[in-house]
Structures are given as C-alpha cells and as structure tokens.
PDB file of N, CA and C in Angstrom:
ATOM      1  N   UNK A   1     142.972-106.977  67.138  1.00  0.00           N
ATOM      2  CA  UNK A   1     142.595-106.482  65.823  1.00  0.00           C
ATOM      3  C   UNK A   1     141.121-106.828  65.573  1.00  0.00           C
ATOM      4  N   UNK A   2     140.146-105.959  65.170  1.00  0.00           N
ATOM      5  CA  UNK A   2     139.124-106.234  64.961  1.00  0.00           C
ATOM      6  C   UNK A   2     138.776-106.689  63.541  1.00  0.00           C
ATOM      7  N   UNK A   3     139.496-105.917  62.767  1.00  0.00           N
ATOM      8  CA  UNK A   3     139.090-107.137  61.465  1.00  0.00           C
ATOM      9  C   UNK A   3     140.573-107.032  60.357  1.00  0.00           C
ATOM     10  N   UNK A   4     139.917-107.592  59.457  1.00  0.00           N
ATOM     11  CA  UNK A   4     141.671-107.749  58.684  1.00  0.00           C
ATOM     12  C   UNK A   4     141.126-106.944  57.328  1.00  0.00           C
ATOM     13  N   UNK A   5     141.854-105.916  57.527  1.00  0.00           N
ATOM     14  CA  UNK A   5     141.970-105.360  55.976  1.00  0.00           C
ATOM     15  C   UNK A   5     142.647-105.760  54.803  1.00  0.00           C
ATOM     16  N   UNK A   6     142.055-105.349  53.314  1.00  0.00           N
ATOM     17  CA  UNK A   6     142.652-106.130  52.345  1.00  0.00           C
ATOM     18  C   UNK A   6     144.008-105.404  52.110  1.00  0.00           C
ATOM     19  N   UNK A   7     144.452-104.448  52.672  1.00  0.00           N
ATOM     20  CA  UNK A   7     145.735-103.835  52.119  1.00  0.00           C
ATOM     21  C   UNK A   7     146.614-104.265  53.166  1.00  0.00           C
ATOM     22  N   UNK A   8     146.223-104.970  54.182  1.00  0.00           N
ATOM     23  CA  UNK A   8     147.266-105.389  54.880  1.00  0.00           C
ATOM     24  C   UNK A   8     147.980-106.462  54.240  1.00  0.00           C
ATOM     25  N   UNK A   9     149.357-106.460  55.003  1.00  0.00           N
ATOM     26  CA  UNK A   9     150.190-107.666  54.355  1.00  0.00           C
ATOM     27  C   UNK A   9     150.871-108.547  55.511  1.00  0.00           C
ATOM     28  N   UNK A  10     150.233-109.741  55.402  1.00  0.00           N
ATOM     29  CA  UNK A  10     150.778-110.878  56.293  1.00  0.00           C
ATOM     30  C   UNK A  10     152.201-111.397  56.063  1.00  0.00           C
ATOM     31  N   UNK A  11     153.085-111.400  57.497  1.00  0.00           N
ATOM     32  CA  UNK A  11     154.041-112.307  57.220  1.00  0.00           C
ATOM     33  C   UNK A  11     153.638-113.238  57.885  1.00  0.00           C
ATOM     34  N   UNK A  12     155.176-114.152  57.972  1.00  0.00           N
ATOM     35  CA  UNK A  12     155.256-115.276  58.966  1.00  0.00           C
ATOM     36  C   UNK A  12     155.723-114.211  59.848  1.00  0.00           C
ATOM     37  N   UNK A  13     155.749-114.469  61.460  1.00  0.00           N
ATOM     38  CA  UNK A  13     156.836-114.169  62.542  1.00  0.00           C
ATOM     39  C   UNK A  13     158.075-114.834  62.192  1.00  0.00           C
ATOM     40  N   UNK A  14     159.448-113.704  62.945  1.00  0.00           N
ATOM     41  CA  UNK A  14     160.603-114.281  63.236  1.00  0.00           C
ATOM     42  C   UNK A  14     160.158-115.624  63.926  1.00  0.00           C
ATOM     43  N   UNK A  15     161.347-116.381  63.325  1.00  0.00           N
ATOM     44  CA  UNK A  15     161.719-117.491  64.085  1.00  0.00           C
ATOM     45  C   UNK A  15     160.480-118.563  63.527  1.00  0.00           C
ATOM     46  N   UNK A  16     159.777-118.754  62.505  1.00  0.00           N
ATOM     47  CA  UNK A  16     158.663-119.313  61.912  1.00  0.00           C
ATOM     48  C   UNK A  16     159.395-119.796  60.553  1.00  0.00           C
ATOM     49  N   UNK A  17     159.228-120.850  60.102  1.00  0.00           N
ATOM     50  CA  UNK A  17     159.159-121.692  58.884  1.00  0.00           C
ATOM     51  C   UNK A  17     158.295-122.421  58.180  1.00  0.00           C
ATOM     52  N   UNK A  18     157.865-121.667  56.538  1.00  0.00           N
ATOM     53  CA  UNK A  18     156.535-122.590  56.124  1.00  0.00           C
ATOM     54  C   UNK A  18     157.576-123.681  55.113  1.00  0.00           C
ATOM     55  N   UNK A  19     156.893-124.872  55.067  1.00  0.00           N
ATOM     56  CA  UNK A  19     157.418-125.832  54.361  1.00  0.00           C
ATOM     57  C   UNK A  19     156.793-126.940  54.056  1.00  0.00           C
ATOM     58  N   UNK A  20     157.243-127.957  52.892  1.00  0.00           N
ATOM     59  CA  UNK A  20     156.694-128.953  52.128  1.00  0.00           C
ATOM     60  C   UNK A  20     157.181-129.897  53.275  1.00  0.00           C
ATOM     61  N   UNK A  21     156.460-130.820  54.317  1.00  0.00           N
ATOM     62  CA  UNK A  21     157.615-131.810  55.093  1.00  0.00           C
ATOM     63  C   UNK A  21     157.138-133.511  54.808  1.00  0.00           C
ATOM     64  N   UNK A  22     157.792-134.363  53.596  1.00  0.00           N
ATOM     65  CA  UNK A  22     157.581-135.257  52.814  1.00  0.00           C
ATOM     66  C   UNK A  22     157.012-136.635  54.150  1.00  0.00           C
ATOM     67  N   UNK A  23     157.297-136.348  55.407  1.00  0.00           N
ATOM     68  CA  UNK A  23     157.170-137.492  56.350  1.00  0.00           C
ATOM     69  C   UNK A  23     155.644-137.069  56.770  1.00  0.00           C
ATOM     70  N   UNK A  24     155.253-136.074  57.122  1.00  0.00           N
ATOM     71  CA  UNK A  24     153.897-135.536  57.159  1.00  0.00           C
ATOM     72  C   UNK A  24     153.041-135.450  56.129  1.00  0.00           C
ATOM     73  N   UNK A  25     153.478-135.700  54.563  1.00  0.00           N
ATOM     74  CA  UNK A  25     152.821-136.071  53.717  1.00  0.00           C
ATOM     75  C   UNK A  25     152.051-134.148  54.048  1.00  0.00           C
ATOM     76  N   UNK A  26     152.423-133.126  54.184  1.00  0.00           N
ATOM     77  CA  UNK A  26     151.753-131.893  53.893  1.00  0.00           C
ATOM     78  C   UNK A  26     152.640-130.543  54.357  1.00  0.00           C
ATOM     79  N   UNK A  27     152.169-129.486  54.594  1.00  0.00           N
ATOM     80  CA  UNK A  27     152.999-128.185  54.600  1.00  0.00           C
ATOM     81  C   UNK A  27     152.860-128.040  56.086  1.00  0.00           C
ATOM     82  N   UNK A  28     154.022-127.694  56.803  1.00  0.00           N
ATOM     83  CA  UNK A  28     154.235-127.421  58.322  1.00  0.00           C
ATOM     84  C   UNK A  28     154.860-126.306  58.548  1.00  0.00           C
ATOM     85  N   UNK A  29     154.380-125.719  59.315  1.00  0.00           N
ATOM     86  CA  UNK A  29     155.023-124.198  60.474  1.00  0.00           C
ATOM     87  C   UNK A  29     156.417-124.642  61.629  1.00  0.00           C
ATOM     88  N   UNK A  30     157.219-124.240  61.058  1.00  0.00           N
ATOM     89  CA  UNK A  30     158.334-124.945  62.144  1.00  0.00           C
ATOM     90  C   UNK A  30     158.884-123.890  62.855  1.00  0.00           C
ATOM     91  N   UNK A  31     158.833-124.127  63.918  1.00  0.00           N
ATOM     92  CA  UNK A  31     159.302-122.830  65.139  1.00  0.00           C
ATOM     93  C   UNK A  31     159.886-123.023  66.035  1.00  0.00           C
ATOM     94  N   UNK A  32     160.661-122.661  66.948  1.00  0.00           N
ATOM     95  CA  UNK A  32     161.918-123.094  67.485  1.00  0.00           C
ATOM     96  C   UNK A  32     161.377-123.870  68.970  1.00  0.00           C
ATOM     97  N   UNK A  33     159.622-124.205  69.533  1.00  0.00           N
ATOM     98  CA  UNK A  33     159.383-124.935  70.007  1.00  0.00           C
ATOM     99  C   UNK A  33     158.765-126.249  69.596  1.00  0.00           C
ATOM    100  N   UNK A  34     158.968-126.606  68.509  1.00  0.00           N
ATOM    101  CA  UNK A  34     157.843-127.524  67.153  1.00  0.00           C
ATOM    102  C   UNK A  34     157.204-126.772  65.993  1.00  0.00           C
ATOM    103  N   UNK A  35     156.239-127.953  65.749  1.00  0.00           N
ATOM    104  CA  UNK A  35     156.069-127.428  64.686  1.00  0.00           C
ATOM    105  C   UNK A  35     154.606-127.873  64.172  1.00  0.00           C
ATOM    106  N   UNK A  36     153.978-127.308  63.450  1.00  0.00           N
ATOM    107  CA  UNK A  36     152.596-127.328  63.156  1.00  0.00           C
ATOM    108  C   UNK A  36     152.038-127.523  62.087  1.00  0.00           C
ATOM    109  N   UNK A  37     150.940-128.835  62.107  1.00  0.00           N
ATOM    110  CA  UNK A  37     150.898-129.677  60.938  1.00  0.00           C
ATOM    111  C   UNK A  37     149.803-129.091  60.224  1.00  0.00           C
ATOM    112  N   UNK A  38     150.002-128.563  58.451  1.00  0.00           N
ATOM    113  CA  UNK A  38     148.854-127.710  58.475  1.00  0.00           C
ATOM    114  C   UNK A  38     147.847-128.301  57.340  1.00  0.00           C
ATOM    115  N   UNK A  39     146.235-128.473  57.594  1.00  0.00           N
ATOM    116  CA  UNK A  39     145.885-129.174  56.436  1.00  0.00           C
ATOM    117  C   UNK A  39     145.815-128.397  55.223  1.00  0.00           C
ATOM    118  N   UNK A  40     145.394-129.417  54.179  1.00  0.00           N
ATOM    119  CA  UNK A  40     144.955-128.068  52.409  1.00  0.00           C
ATOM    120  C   UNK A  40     145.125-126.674  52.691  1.00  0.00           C
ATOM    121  N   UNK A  41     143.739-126.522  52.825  1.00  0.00           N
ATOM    122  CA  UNK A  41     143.780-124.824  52.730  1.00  0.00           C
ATOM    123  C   UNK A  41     144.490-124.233  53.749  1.00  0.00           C
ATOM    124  N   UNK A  42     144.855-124.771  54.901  1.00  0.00           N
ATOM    125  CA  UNK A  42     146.113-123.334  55.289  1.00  0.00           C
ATOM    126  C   UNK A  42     147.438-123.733  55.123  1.00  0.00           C
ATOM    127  N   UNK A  43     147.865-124.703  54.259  1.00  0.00           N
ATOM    128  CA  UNK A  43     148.554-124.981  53.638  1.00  0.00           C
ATOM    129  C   UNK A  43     148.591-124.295  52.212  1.00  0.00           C
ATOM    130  N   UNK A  44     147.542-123.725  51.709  1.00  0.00           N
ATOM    131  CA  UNK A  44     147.184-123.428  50.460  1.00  0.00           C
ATOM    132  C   UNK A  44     147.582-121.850  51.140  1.00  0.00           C
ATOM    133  N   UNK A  45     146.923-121.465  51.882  1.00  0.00           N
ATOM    134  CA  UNK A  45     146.989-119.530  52.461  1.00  0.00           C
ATOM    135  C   UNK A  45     148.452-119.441  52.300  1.00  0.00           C
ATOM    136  N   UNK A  46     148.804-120.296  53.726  1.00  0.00           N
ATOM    137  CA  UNK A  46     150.409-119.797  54.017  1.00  0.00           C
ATOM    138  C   UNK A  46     151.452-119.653  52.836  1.00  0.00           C
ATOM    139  N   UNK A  47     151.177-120.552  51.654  1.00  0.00           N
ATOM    140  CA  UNK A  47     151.921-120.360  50.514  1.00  0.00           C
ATOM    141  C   UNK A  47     152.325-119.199  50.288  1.00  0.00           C
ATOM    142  N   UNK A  48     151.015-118.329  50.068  1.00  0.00           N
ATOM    143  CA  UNK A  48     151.009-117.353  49.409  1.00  0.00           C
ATOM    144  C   UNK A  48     151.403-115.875  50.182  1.00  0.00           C
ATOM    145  N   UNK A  49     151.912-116.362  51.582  1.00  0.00           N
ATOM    146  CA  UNK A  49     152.028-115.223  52.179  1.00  0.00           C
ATOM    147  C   UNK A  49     153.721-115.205  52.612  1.00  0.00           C
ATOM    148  N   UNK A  50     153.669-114.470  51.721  1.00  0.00           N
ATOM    149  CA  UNK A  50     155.631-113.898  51.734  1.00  0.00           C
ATOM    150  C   UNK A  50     156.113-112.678  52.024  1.00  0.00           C
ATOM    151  N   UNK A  51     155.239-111.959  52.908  1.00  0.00           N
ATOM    152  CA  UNK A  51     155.621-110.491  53.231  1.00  0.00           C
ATOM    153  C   UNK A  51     155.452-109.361  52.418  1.00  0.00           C
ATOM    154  N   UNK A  52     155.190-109.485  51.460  1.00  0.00           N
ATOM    155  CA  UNK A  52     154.821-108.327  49.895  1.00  0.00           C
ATOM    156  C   UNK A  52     153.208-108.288  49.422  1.00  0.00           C
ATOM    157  N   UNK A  53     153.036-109.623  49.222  1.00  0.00           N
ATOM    158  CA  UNK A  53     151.113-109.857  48.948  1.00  0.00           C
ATOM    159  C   UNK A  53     150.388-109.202  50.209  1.00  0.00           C
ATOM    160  N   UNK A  54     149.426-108.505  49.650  1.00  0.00           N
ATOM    161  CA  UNK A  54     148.417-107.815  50.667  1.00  0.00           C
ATOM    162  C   UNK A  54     147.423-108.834  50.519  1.00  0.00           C
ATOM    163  N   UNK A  55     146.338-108.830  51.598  1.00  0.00           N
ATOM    164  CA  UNK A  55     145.193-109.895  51.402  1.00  0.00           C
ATOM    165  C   UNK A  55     144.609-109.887  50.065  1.00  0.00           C
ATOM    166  N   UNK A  56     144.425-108.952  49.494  1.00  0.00           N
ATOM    167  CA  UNK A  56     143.170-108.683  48.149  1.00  0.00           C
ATOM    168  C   UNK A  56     144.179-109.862  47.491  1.00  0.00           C
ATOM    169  N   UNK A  57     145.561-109.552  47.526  1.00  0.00           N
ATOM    170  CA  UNK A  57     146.390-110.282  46.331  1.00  0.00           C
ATOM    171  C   UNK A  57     146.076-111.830  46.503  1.00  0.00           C
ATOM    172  N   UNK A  58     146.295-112.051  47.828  1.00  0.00           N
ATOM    173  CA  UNK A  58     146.406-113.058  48.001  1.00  0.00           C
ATOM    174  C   UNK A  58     145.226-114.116  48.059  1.00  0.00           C
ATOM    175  N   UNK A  59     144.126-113.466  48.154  1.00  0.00           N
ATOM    176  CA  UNK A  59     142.589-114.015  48.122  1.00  0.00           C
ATOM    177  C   UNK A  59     142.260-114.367  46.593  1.00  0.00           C
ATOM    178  N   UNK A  60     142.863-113.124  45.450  1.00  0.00           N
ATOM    179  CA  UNK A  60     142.582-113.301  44.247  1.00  0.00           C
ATOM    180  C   UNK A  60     143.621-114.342  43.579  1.00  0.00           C
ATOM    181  N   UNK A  61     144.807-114.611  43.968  1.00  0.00           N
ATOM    182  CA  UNK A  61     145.977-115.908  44.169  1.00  0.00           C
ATOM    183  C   UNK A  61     145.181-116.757  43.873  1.00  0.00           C
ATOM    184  N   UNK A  62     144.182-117.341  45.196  1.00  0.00           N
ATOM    185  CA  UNK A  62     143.523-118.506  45.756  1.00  0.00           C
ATOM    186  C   UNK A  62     142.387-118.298  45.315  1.00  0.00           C
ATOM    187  N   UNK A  63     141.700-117.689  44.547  1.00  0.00           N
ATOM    188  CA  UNK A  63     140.625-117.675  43.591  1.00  0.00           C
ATOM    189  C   UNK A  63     140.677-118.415  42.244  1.00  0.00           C
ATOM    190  N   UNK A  64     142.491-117.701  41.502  1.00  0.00           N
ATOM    191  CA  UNK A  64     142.719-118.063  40.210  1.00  0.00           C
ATOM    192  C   UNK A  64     142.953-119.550  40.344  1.00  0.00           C
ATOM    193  N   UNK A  65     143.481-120.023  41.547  1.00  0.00           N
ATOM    194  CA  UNK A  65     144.010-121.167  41.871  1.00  0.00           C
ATOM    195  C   UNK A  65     142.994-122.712  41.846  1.00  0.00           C
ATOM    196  N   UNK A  66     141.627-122.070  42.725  1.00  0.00           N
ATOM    197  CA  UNK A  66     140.514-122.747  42.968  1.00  0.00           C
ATOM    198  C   UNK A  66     139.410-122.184  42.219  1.00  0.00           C
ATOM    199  N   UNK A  67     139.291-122.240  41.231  1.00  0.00           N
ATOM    200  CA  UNK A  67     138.087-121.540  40.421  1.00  0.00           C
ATOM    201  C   UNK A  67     136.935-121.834  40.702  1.00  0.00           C
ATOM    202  N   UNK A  68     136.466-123.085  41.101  1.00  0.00           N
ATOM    203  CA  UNK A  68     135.341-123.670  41.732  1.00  0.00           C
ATOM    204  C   UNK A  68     134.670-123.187  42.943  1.00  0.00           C
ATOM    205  N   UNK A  69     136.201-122.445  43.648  1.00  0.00           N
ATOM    206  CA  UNK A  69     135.178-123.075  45.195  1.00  0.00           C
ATOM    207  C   UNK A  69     134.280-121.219  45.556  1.00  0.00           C
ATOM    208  N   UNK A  70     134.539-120.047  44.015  1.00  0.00           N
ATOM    209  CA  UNK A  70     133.801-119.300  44.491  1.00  0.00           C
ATOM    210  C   UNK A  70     134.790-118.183  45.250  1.00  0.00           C
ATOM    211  N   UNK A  71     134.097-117.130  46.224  1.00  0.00           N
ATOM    212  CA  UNK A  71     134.461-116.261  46.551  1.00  0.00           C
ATOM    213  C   UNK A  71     135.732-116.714  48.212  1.00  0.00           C
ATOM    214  N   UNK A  72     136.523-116.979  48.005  1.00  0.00           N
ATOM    215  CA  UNK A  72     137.326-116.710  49.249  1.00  0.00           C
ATOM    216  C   UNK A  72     137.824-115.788  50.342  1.00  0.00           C
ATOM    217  N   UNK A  73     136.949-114.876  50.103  1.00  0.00           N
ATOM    218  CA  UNK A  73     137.264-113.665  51.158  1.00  0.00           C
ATOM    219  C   UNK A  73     137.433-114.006  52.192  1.00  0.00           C
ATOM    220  N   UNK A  74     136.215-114.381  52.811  1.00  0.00           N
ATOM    221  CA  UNK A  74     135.372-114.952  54.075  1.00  0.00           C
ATOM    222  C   UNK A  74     136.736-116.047  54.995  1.00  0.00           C
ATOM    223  N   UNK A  75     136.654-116.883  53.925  1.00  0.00           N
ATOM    224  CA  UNK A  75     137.600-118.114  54.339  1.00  0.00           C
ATOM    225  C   UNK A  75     139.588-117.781  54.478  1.00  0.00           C
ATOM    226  N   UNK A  76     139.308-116.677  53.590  1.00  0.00           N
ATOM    227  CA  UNK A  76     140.826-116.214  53.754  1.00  0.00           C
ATOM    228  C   UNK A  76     141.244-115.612  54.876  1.00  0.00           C
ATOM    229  N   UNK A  77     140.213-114.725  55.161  1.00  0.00           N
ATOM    230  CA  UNK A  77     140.227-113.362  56.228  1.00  0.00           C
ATOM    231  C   UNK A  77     139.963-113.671  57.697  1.00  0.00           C
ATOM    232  N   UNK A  78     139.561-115.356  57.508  1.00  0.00           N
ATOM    233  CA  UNK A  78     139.063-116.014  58.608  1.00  0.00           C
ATOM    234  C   UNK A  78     140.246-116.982  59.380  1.00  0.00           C
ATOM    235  N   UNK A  79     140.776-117.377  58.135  1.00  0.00           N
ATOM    236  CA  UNK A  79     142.031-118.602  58.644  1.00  0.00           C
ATOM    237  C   UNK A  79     143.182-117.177  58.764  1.00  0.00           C
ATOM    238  N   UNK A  80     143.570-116.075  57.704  1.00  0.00           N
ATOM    239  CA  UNK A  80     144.404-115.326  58.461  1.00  0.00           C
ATOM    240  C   UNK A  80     143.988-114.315  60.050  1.00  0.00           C
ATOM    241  N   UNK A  81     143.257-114.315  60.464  1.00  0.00           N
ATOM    242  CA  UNK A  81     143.025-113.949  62.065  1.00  0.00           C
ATOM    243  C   UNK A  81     143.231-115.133  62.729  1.00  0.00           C
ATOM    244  N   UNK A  82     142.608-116.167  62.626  1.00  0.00           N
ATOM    245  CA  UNK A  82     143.374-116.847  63.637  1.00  0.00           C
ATOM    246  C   UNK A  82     144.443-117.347  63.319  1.00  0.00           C
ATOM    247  N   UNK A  83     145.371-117.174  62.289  1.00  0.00           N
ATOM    248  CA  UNK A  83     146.754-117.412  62.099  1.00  0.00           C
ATOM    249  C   UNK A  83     147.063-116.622  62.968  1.00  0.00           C
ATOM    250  N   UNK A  84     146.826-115.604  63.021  1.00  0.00           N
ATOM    251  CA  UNK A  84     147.377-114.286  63.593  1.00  0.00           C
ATOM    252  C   UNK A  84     147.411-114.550  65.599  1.00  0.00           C
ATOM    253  N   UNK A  85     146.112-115.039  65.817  1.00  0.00           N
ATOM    254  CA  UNK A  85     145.829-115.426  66.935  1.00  0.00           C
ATOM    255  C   UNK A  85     146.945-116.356  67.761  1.00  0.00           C
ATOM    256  N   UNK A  86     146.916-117.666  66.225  1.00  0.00           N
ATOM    257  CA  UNK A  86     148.003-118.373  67.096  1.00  0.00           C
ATOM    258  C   UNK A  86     149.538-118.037  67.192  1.00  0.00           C
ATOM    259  N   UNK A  87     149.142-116.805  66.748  1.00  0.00           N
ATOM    260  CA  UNK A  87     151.044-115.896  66.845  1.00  0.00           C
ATOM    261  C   UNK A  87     151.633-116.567  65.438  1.00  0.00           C
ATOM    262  N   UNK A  88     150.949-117.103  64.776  1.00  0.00           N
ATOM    263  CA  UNK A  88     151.760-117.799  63.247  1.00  0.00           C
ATOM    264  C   UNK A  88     152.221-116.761  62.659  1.00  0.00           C
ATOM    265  N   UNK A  89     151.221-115.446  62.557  1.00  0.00           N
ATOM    266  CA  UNK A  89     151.761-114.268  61.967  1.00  0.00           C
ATOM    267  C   UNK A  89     151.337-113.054  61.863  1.00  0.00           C
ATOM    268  N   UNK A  90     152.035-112.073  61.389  1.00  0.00           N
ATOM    269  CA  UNK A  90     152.124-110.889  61.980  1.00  0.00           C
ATOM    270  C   UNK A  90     151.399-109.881  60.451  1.00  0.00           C
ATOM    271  N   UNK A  91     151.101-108.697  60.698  1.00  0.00           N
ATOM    272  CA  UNK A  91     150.315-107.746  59.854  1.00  0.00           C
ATOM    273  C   UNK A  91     151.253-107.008  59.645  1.00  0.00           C
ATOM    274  N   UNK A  92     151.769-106.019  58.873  1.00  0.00           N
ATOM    275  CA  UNK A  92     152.221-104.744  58.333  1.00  0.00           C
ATOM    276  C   UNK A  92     151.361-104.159  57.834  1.00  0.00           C
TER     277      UNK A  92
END
C-alpha cells in the first residue's frame, strides 16, 4: 500500500486482541503466537479502531482527545501503516 487514505477503515486481523492487561501496567495485542506490548499512543490509536471508524474519524477522535498535541494526521497515518506492516491490521 502506498499510502493510507482517510476513508479507509482499519480493523484488527482475525485472531488479534486489543486490551487493558493490568500486569503490563498498559494496552496489548494478543494473538494466538503472543502478544504485543503497546506504548501511549498506539495504545491510544488501537482504541479507536473497531472496524466502522475510517481514519478522518479516528484522527479527529485523537484530536478531541489530545487538544494540545495539534494536528495528528501525520502520526496517525504513520503508526497505522506500520500497524498494518506488522500484520496488526487490516484496511477495508
């Protein structure tokens, strides 16, 4: 994929779990070979991606969310490709 459009909509892949995990003290990807420890912000992305939110939604999500940190396009569109990369998840 060469770049990520805002009308696309990210899932997780089959066989993928996002979650709060209280021993890791943060949000983890659990998949039927382990599981992947994720810091703040892609802990903050993956929240918001439930199969229905298209990027625009989900960038403006994490805008209303972080009012400070400014425009998130860049940083959204950046951690979802290589989500995508590491097979975490998939486009519609």
């Amino acid at each position: 994929m060469m770049g990520i459009s805002m009308e696309q909509i990210p899932r997780l892949r089959p066989g993928f779990r996002f979650q709060w995990e209280p021993a890791q003290n943060a949000h983890v990807l659990l998949y039927p070979e382990g599981m992947v420890r994720l810091n703040g912000s892609a802990g903050a992305v993956l929240k918001e991606v439930d199969g229905q939110r298209n990027v625009a939604d989900i960038v403006a999500l994490l805008e209303q969310q972080f009012p400070d940190a400014g425009s998130l396009l860049e940083d959204v569109s950046d951690f979802l490709k290589d989500a995508e990369q590491q097979h975490w998840i998939v486009f519609t």
